[in-house]
Protein backbone atom coordinates (compact mmCIF):
# COMPACT_ATOMS: atom_id res chain seq x y z
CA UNK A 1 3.95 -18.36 22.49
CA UNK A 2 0.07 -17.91 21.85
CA UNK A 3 -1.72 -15.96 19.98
CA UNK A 4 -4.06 -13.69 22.22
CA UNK A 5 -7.52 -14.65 20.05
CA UNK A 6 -9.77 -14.12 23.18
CA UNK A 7 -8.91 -9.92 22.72
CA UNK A 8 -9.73 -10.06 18.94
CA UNK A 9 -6.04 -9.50 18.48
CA UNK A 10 -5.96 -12.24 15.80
CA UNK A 11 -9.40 -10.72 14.00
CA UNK A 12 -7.96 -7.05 13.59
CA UNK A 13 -4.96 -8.65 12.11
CA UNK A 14 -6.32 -10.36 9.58
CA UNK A 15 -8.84 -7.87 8.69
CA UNK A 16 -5.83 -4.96 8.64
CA UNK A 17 -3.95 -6.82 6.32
CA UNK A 18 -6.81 -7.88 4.55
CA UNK A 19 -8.32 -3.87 3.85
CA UNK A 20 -4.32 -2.87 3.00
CA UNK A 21 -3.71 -5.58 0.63
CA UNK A 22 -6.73 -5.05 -1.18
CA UNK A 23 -6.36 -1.14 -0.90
CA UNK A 24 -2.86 -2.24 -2.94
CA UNK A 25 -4.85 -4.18 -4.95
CA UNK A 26 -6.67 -1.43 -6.53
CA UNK A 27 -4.10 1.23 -6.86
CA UNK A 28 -2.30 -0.87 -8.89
CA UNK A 29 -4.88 -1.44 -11.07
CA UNK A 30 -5.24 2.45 -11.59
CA UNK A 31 -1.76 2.72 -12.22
CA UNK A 32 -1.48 -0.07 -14.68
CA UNK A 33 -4.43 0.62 -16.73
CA UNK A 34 -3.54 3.82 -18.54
CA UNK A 35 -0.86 1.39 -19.94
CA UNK A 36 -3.80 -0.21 -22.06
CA UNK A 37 -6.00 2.84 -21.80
CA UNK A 38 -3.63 5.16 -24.30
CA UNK A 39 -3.64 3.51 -27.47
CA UNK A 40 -7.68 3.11 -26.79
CA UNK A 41 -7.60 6.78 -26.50
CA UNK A 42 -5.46 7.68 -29.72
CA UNK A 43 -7.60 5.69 -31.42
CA UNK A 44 -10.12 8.05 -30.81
CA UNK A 45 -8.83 11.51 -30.27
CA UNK A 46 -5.72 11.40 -31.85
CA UNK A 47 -2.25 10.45 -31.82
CA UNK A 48 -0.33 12.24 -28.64
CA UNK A 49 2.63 14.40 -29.04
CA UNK A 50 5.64 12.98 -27.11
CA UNK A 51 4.97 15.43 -24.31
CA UNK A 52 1.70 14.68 -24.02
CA UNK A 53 1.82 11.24 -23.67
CA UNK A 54 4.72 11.44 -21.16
CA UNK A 55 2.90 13.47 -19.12
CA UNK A 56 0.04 11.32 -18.97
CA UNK A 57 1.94 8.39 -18.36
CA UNK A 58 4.11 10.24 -15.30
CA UNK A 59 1.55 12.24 -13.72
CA UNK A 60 0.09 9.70 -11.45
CA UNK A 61 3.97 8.80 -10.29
CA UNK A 62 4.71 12.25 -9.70
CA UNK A 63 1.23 12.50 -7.56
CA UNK A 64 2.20 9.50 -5.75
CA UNK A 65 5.80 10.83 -4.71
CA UNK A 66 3.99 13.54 -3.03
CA UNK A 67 1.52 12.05 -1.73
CA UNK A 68 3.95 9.71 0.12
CA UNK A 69 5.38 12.81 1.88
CA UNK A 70 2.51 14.80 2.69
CA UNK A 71 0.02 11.57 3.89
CA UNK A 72 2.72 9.80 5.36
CA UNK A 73 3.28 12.85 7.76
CA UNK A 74 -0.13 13.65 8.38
CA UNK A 75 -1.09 10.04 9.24
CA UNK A 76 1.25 10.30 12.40
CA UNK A 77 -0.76 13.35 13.37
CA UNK A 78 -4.19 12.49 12.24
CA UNK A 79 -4.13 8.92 12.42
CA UNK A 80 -3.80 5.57 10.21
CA UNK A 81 -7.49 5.28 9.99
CA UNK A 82 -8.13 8.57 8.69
CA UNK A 83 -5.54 9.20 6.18
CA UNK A 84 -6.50 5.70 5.12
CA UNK A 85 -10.03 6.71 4.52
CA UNK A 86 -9.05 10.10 2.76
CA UNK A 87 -6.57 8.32 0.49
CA UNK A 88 -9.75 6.05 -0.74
CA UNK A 89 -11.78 8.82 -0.89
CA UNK A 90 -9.23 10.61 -3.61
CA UNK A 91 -8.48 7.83 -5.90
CA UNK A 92 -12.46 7.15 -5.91
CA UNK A 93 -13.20 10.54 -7.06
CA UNK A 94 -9.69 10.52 -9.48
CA UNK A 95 -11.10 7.63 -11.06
CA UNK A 96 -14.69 8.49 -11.99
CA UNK A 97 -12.97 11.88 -13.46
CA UNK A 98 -10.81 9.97 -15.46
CA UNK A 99 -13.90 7.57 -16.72
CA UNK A 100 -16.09 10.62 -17.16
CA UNK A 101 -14.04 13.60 -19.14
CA UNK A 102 -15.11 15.17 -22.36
CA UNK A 103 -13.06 16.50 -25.20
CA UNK A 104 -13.11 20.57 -24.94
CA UNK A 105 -11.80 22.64 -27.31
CA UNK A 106 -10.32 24.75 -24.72
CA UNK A 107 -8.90 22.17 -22.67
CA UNK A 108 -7.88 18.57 -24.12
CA UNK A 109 -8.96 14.97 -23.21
CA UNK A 110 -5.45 14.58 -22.71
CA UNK A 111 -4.52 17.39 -20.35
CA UNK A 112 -8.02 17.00 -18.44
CA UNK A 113 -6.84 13.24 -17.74
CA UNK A 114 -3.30 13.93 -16.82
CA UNK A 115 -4.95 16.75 -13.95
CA UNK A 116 -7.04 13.77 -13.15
CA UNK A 117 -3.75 11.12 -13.27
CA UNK A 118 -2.07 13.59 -10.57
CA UNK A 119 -5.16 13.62 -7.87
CA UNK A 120 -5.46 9.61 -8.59
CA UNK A 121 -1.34 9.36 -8.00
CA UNK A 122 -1.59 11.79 -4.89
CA UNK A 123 -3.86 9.32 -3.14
CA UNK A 124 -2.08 6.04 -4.25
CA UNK A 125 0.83 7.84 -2.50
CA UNK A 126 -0.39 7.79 0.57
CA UNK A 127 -1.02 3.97 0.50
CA UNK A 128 2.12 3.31 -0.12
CA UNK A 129 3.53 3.38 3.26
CA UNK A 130 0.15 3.35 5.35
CA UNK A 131 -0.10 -0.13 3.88
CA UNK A 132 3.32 -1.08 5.75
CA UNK A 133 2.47 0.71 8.76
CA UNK A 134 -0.57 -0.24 9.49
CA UNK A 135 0.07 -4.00 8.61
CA UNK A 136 3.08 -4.26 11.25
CA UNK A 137 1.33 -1.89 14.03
CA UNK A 138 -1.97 -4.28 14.07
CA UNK A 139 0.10 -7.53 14.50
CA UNK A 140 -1.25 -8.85 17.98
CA UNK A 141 0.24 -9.31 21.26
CA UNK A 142 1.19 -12.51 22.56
CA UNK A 143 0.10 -13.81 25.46
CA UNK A 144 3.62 -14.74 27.18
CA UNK A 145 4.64 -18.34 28.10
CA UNK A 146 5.52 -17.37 31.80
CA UNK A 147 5.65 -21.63 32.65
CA UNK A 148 8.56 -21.37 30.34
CA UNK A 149 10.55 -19.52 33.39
CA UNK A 150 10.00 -22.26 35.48
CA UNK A 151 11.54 -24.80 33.32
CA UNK A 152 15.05 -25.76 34.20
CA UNK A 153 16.77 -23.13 35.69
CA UNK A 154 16.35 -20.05 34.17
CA UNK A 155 16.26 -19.24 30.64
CA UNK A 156 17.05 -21.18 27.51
CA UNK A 157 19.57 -19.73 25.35
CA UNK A 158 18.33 -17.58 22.67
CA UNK A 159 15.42 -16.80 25.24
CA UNK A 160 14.90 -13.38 26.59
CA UNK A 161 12.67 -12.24 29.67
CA UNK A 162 9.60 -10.23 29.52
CA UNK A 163 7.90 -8.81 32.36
CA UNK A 164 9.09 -12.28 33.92
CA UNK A 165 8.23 -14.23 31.02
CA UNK A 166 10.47 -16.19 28.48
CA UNK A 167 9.97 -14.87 24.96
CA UNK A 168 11.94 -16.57 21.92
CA UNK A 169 13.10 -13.63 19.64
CA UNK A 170 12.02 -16.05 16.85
CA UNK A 171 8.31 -16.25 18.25
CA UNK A 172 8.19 -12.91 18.56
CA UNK A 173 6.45 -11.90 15.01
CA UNK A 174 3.37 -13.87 15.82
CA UNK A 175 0.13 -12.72 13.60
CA UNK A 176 -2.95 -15.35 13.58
CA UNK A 177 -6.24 -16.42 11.95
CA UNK A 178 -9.08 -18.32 13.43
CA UNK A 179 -8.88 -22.16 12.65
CA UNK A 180 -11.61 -23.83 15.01
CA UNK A 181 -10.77 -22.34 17.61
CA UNK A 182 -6.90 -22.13 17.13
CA UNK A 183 -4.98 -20.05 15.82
CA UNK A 184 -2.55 -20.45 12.62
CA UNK A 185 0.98 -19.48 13.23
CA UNK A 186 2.05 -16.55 10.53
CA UNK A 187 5.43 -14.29 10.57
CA UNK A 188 4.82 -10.25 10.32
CA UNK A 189 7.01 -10.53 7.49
CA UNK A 190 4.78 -13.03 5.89
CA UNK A 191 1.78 -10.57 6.58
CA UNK A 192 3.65 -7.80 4.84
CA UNK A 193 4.38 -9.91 1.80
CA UNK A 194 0.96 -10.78 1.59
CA UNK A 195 0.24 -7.38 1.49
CA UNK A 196 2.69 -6.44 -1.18
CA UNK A 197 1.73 -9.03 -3.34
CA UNK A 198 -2.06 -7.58 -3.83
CA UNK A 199 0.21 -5.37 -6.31
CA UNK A 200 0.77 -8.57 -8.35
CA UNK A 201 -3.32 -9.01 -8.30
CA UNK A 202 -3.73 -5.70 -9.25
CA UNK A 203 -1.15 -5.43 -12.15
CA UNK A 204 -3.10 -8.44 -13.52
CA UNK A 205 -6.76 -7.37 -13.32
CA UNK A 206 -5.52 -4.27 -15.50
CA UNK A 207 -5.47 -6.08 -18.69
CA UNK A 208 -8.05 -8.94 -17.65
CA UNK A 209 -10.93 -5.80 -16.92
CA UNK A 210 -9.93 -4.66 -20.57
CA UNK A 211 -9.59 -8.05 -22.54
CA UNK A 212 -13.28 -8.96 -20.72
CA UNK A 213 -14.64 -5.53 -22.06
CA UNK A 214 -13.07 -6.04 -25.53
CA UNK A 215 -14.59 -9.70 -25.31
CA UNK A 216 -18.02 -8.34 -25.28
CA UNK A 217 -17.15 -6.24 -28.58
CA UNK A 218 -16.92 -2.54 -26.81
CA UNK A 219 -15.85 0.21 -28.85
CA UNK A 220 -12.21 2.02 -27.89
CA UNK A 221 -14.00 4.64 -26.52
CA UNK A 222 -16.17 2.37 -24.02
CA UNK A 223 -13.47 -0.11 -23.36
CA UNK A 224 -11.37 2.67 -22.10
CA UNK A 225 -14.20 4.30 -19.94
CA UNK A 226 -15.45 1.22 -18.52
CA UNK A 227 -11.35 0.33 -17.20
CA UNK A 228 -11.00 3.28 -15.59
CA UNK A 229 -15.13 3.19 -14.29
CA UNK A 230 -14.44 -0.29 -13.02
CA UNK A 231 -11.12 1.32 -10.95
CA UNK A 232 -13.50 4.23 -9.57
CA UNK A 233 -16.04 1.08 -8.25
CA UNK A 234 -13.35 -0.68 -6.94
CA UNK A 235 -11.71 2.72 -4.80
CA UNK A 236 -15.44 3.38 -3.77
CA UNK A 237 -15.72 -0.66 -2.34
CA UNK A 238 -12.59 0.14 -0.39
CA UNK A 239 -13.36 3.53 0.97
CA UNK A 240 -16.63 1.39 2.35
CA UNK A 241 -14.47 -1.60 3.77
CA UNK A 242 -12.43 1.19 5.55
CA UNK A 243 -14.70 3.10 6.82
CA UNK A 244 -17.02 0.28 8.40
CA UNK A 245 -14.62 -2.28 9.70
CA UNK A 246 -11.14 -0.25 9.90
CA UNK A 247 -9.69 0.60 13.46
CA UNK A 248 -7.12 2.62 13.80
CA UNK A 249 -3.57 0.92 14.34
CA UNK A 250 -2.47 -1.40 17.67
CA UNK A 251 0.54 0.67 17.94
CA UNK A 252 -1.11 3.84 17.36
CA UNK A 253 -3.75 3.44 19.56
CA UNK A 254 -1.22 2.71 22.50
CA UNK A 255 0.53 5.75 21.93
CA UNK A 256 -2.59 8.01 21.89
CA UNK A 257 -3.98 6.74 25.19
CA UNK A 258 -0.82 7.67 26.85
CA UNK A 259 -0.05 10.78 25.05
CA UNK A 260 -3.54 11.82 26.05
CA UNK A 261 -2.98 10.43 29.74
CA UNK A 262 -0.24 12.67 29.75
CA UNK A 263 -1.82 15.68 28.68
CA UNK A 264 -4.88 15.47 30.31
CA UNK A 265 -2.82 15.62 33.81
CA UNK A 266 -1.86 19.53 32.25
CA UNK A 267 -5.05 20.43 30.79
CA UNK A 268 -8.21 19.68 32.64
CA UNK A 269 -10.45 21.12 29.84
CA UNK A 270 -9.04 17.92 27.49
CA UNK A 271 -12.28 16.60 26.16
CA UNK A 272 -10.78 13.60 24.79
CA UNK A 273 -8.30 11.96 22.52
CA UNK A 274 -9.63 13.39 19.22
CA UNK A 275 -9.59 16.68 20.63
CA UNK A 276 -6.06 16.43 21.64
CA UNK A 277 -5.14 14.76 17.65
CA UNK A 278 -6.38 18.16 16.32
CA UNK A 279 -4.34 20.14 19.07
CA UNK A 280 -1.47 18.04 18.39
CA UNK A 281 -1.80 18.63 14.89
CA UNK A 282 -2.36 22.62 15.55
CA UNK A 283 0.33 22.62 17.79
CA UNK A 284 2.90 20.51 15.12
CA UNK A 285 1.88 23.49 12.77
CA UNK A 286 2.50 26.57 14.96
CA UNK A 287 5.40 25.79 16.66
CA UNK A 288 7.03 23.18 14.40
CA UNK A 289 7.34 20.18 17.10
CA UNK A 290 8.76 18.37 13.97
CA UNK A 291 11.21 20.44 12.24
CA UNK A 292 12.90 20.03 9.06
CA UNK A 293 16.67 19.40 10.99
CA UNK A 294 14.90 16.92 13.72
CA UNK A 295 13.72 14.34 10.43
CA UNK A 296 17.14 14.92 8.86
CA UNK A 297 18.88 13.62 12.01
CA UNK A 298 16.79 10.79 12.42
CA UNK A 299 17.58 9.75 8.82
CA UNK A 300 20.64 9.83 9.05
CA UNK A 301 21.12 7.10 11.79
CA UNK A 302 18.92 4.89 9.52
CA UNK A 303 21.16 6.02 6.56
CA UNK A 304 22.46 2.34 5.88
CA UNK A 305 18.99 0.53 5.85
CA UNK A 306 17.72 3.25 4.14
CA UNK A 307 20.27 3.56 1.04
CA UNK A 308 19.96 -0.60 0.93
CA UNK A 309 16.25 -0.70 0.55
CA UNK A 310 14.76 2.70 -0.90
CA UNK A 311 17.94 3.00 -3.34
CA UNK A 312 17.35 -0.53 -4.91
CA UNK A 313 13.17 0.04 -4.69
CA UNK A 314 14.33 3.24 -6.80
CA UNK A 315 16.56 1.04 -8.89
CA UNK A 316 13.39 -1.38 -9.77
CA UNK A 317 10.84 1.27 -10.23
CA UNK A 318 12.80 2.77 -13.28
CA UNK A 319 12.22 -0.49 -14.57
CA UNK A 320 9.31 -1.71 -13.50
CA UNK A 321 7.74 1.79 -14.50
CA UNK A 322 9.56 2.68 -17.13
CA UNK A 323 9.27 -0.23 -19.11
CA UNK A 324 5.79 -1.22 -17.76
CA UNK A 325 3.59 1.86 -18.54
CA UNK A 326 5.02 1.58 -21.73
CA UNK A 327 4.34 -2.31 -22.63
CA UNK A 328 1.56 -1.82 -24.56
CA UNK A 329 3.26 -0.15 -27.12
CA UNK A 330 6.52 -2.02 -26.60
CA UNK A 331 4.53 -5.31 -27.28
CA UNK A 332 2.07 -3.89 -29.95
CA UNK A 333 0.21 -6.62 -31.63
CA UNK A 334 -2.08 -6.57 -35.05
CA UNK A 335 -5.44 -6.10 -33.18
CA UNK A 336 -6.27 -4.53 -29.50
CA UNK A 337 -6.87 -7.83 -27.85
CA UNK A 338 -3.89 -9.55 -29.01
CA UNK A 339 -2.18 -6.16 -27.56
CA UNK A 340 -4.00 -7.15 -24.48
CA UNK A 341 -3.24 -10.57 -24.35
CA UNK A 342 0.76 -9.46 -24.60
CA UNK A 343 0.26 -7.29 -21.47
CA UNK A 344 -1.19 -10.18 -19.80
CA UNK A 345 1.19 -12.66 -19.87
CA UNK A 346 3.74 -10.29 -18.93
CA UNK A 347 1.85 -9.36 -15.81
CA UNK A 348 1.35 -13.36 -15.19
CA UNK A 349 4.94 -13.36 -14.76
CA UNK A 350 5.11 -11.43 -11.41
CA UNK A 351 3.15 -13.76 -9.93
CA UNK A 352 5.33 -16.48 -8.62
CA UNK A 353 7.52 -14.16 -7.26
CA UNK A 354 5.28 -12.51 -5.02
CA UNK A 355 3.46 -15.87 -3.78
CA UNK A 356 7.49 -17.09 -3.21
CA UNK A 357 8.14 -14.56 -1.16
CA UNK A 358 5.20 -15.03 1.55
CA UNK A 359 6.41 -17.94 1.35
CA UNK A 360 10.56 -18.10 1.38
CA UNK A 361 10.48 -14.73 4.10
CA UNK A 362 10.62 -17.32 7.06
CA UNK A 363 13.08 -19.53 5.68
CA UNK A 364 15.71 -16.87 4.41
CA UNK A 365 14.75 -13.79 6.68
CA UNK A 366 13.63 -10.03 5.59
CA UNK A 367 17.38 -9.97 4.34
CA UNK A 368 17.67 -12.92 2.54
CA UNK A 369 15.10 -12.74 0.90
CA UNK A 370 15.53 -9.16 -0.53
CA UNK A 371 18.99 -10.13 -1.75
CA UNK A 372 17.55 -13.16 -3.59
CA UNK A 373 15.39 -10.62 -5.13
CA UNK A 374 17.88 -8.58 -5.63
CA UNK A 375 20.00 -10.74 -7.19
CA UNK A 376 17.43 -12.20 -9.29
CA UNK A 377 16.78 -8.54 -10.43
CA UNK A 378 20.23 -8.09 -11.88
CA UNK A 379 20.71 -11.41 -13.75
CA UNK A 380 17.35 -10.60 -15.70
């Protein structure tokens, strides 16, 4: 099987995965830097009260939760592109109001940057699984081997036919980037670890941003303004990225055009496919196209896959979470930037996991190689 380069198939790809990964990239970042950013602050303002400094810790996890509900739905109604832009859009603008609050005597530092923590959270939320989507829906279409028909007589085993064509199930997760003219050969699931690993990246620019600050002998105050600043440049770089050189989803796209095909047999006034979003999306409102029951019933014949994967992702966030928003102060040091250095190493250790599983996901499978994971997970 080829990879269909001549329709750009290989270019949208790459670039997809490419402006998701790095979208990944950056939330991270803003979710791992209040880790360093709170002893910073008390250093400053005050020591927090245990509620206090739970809630600033939680409130971007709590934003995020919702934000994976609401942005998840409204990106099948709206659109991958343009959820993907709005979710930018929010952590930019959480971020600069986290870098840029003022102690009030009415309302706290503390309280103004956990309102701030939500907003951030909400958008990260919506990443979360517009990452995954739009990663898998932008893998292109392969241009089908139909010589591989003629060959012998009929179809080898394993093979399956295709509009007339023989397809190998095994060929069929084909993604591609330019190579002189070729194109280099690489798994869907390989494209979504890619993508997941940004996270990695991210969870280790959080303490490099803030060890390179407190290198150049910035106050507390600075050091935590300039972490969070840097997050707010870094949101407002992707916002740009999406908004010039994002297309909306393969898969998404397909389903539009004949959606809209369909509708504009019915409704001669159509004026077009973003018309018809917007009246889908009025119409999903009014007379509930979607209703509460109809998503219950699909969940439940995905029940299985469901339990396997969210319940253990559930499983590793209490961990990862828990214990990781809390390292700083778990591995305290005698001076910030030894604090800093702890945090770092600990975030060096992710990496070879996520660069192992981009590569190890052909060789073991999706499953495989979330039950070596898994596994791994439980002897540590």
């Amino acid at each position: 099987m080829r990879c269909c380069c001549e329709c750009g198939g290989c270019l949208r790809h790459s670039l997809s995965t490419l402006l998701a990964g790095f979208g990944l990239l950056v939330d991270l970042y803003d979710f791992s830097i209040i880790n360093l950013a709170k002893p910073l602050l008390e250093d400053g303002y005050g020591e927090m009260n245990k509620y206090e400094k739970g809630a600033l810790t939680s409130a971007a996890l709590l934003g995020a939760v919702l934000g994976q509900l609401v942005f998840g739905a409204l990106a099948d109604i709206l659109g991958r592109r343009t959820i993907f832009i709005a979710t930018a859009l929010i952590v930019t603008i959480a971020s600069i109001g986290s870098a840029t609050v003022v102690n009030t005597a009415s309302v706290s530092i503390y309280t103004q940057l956990t309102i701030w923590r939500f907003v951030l959270g909400f958008g990260v939320g919506g990443e979360y699984p517009l990452a995954a989507a739009h990663t898998a829906e932008n893998r292109p279409a392969p241009v089908l081997d139909t010589a591989a028909t003629e060959r012998a007589s009929g179809i080898d085993e394993g093979a399956a036919l295709v509009d007339g064509a023989a397809v190998r199930p095994e060929e069929d997760t084909v993604a591609a980037t330019g190579n002189g003219g070729r194109c280099t050969r690489i798994s869907s699931g390989q494209s979504l670890a890619a993508v997941y690993s940004m996270m990695g990246i991210g969870k280790l620019l959080a303490p490099l941003t803030v060890l390179t600050i407190q290198s150049g002998g910035a106050s507390p105050e600075l050091t935590w303004r300039l972490a969070f600043g840097f997050g707010g440049f870094l949101s407002f770089l992707s916002f740009v990225m999406r908004l010039g050189l994002l297309k909306e989803s393969t898969k998404y796209a397909e389903l539009q055009d004949v959606t809209t095909e369909g509708e504009s047999e019915t409704d001669e006034g159509d004026e077009g496919p973003q018309k018809s979003r917007f009246a889908r999306c009025a119409a999903w409102c009014s007379a509930g196209w979607i209703t509460f029951v109809e998503i219950m019933q699909s969940l439940v014949v995905l029940w299985k896959p469901l339990l396997g994967t969210a319940g253990c992702w559930f499983l590793f966030d209490i961990v990862d979470y828990g214990v990781g928003l809390y390292s700083a102060e778990i591995f305290t040091a005698s001076t910030p930037m030894e604090t800093t250095l702890n945090v770092l190493y600990l975030a060096l250790m992710n990496e070879p996991g996520f660069l192992l599983a981009i590569v190890m996901v052909t060789a073991l499978g999706r499953k495989g190689n979330f039950n070596t994971g898994r596994a791994h997970f439980f002897f540590v």
